[in-house]
C-alpha atoms as a PDB file:
ATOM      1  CA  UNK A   1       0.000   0.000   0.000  1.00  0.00           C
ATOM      2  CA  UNK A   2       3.088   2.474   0.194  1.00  0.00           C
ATOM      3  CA  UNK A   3       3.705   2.297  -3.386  1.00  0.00           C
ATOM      4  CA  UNK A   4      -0.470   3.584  -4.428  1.00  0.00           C
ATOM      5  CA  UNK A   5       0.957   7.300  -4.237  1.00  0.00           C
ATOM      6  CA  UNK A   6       3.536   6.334  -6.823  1.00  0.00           C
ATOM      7  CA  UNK A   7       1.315   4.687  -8.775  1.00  0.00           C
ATOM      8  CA  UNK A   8      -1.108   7.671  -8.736  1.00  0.00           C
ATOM      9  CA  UNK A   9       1.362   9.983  -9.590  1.00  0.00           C
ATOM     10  CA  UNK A  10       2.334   7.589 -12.584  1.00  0.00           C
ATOM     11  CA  UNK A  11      -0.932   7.506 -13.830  1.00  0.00           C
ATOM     12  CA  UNK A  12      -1.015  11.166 -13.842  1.00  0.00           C
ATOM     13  CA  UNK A  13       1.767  11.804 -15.454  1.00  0.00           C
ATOM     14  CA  UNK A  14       0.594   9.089 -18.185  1.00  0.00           C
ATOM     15  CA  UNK A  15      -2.684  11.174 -18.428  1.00  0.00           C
ATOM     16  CA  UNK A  16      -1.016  14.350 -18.383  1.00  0.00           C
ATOM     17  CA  UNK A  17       1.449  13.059 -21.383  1.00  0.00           C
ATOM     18  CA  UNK A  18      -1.644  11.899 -23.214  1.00  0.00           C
ATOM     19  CA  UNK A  19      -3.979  14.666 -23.056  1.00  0.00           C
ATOM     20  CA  UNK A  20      -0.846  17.018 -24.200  1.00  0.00           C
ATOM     21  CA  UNK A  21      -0.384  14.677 -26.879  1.00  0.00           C
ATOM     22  CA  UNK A  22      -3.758  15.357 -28.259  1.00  0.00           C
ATOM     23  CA  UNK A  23      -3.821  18.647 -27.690  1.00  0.00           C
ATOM     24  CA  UNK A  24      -0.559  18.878 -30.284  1.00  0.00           C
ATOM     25  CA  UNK A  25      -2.293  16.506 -33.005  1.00  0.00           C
ATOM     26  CA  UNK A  26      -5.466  19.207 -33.180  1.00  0.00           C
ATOM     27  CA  UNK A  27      -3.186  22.267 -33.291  1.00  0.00           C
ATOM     28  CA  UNK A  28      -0.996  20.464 -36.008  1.00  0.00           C
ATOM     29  CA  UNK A  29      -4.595  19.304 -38.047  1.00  0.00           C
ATOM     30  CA  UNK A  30      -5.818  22.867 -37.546  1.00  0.00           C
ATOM     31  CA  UNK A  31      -2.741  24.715 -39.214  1.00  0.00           C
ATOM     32  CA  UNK A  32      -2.970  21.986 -41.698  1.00  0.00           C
ATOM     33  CA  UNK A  33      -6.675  22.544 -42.153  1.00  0.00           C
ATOM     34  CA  UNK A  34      -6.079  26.554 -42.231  1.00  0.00           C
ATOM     35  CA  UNK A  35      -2.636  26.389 -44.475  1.00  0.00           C
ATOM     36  CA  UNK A  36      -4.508  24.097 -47.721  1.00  0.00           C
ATOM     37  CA  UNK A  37      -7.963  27.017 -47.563  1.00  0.00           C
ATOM     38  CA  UNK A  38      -5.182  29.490 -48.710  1.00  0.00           C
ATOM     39  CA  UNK A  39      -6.624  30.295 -52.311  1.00  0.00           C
ATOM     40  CA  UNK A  40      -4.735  31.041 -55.091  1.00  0.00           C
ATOM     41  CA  UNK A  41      -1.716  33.894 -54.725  1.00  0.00           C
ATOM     42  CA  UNK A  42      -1.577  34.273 -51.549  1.00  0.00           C
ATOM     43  CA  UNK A  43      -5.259  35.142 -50.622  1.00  0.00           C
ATOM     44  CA  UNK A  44      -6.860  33.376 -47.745  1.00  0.00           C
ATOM     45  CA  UNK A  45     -10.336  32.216 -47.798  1.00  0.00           C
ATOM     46  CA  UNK A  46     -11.886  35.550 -46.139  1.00  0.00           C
ATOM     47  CA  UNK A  47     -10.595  37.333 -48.943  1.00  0.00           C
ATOM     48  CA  UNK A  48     -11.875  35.023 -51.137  1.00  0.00           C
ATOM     49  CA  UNK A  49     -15.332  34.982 -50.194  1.00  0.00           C
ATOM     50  CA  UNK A  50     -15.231  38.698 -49.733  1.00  0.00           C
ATOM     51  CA  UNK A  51     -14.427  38.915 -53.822  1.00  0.00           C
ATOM     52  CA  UNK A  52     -17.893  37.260 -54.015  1.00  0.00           C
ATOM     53  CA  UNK A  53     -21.127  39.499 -54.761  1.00  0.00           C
ATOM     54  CA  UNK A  54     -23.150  39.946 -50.993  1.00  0.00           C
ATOM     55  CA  UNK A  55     -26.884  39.300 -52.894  1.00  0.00           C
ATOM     56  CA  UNK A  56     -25.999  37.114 -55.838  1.00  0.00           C
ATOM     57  CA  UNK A  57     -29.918  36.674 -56.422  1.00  0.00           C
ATOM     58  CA  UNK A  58     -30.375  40.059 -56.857  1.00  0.00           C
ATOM     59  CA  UNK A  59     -27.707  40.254 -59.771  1.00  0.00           C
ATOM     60  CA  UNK A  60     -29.882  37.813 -61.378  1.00  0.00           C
ATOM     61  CA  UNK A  61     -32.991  39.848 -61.107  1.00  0.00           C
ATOM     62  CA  UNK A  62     -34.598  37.181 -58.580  1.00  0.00           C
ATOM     63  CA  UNK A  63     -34.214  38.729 -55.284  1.00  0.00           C
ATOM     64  CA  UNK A  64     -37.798  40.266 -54.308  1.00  0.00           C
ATOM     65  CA  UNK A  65     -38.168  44.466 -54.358  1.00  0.00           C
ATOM     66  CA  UNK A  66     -36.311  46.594 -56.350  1.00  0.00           C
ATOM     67  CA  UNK A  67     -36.439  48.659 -59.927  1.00  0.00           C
ATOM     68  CA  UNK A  68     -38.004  45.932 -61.781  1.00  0.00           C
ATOM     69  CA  UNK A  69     -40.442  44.816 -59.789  1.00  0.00           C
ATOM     70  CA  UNK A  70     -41.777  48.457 -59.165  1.00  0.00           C
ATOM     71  CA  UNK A  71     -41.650  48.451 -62.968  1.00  0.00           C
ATOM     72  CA  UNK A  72     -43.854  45.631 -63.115  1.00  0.00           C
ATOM     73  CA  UNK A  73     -46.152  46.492 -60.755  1.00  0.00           C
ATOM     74  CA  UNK A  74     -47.095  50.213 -62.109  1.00  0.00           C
ATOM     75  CA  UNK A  75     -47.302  48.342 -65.671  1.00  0.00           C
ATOM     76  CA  UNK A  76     -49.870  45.729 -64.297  1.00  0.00           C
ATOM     77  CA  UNK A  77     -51.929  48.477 -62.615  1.00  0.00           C
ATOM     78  CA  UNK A  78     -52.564  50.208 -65.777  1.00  0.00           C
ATOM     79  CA  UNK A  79     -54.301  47.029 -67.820  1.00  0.00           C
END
């Protein structure tokens, strides 16, 4: 029973070891992760989706409200 304390302190450590093990393998998987969403040149993917239009359905004419619609709505009104 004298040697439980060391045994504790072994399994701790063990733990300890462990838990800092896993700790390394996400931070390695997450600059991974982070270094391949690099786009093109140099720009990351923030940039990348910021080169995107904001309202993509209204550049197709789609998106309810707008010029058209009041257009079409006057136009319909007078028939």
């Amino acid at each position: 029973m004298a040697d439980d304390g060391g045994i504790t302190a072994q399994r701790i450590r063990i733990g300890l070891t462990g838990l800092a093990f896993a700790f390394l393998l996400v931070l390695l998987g997450s600059v991974i992760s982070r270094s391949r969403r690099e786009a093109p040149g140099g720009a990351t993917a923030a940039e990348a989706n910021d080169a995107q239009p904001n309202e993509p359905l209204a550049e197709l004419g789609v998106a309810p409200g707008g010029a058209e619609d009041a257009a079409n709505a006057s136009s319909s009104n007078g028939q």
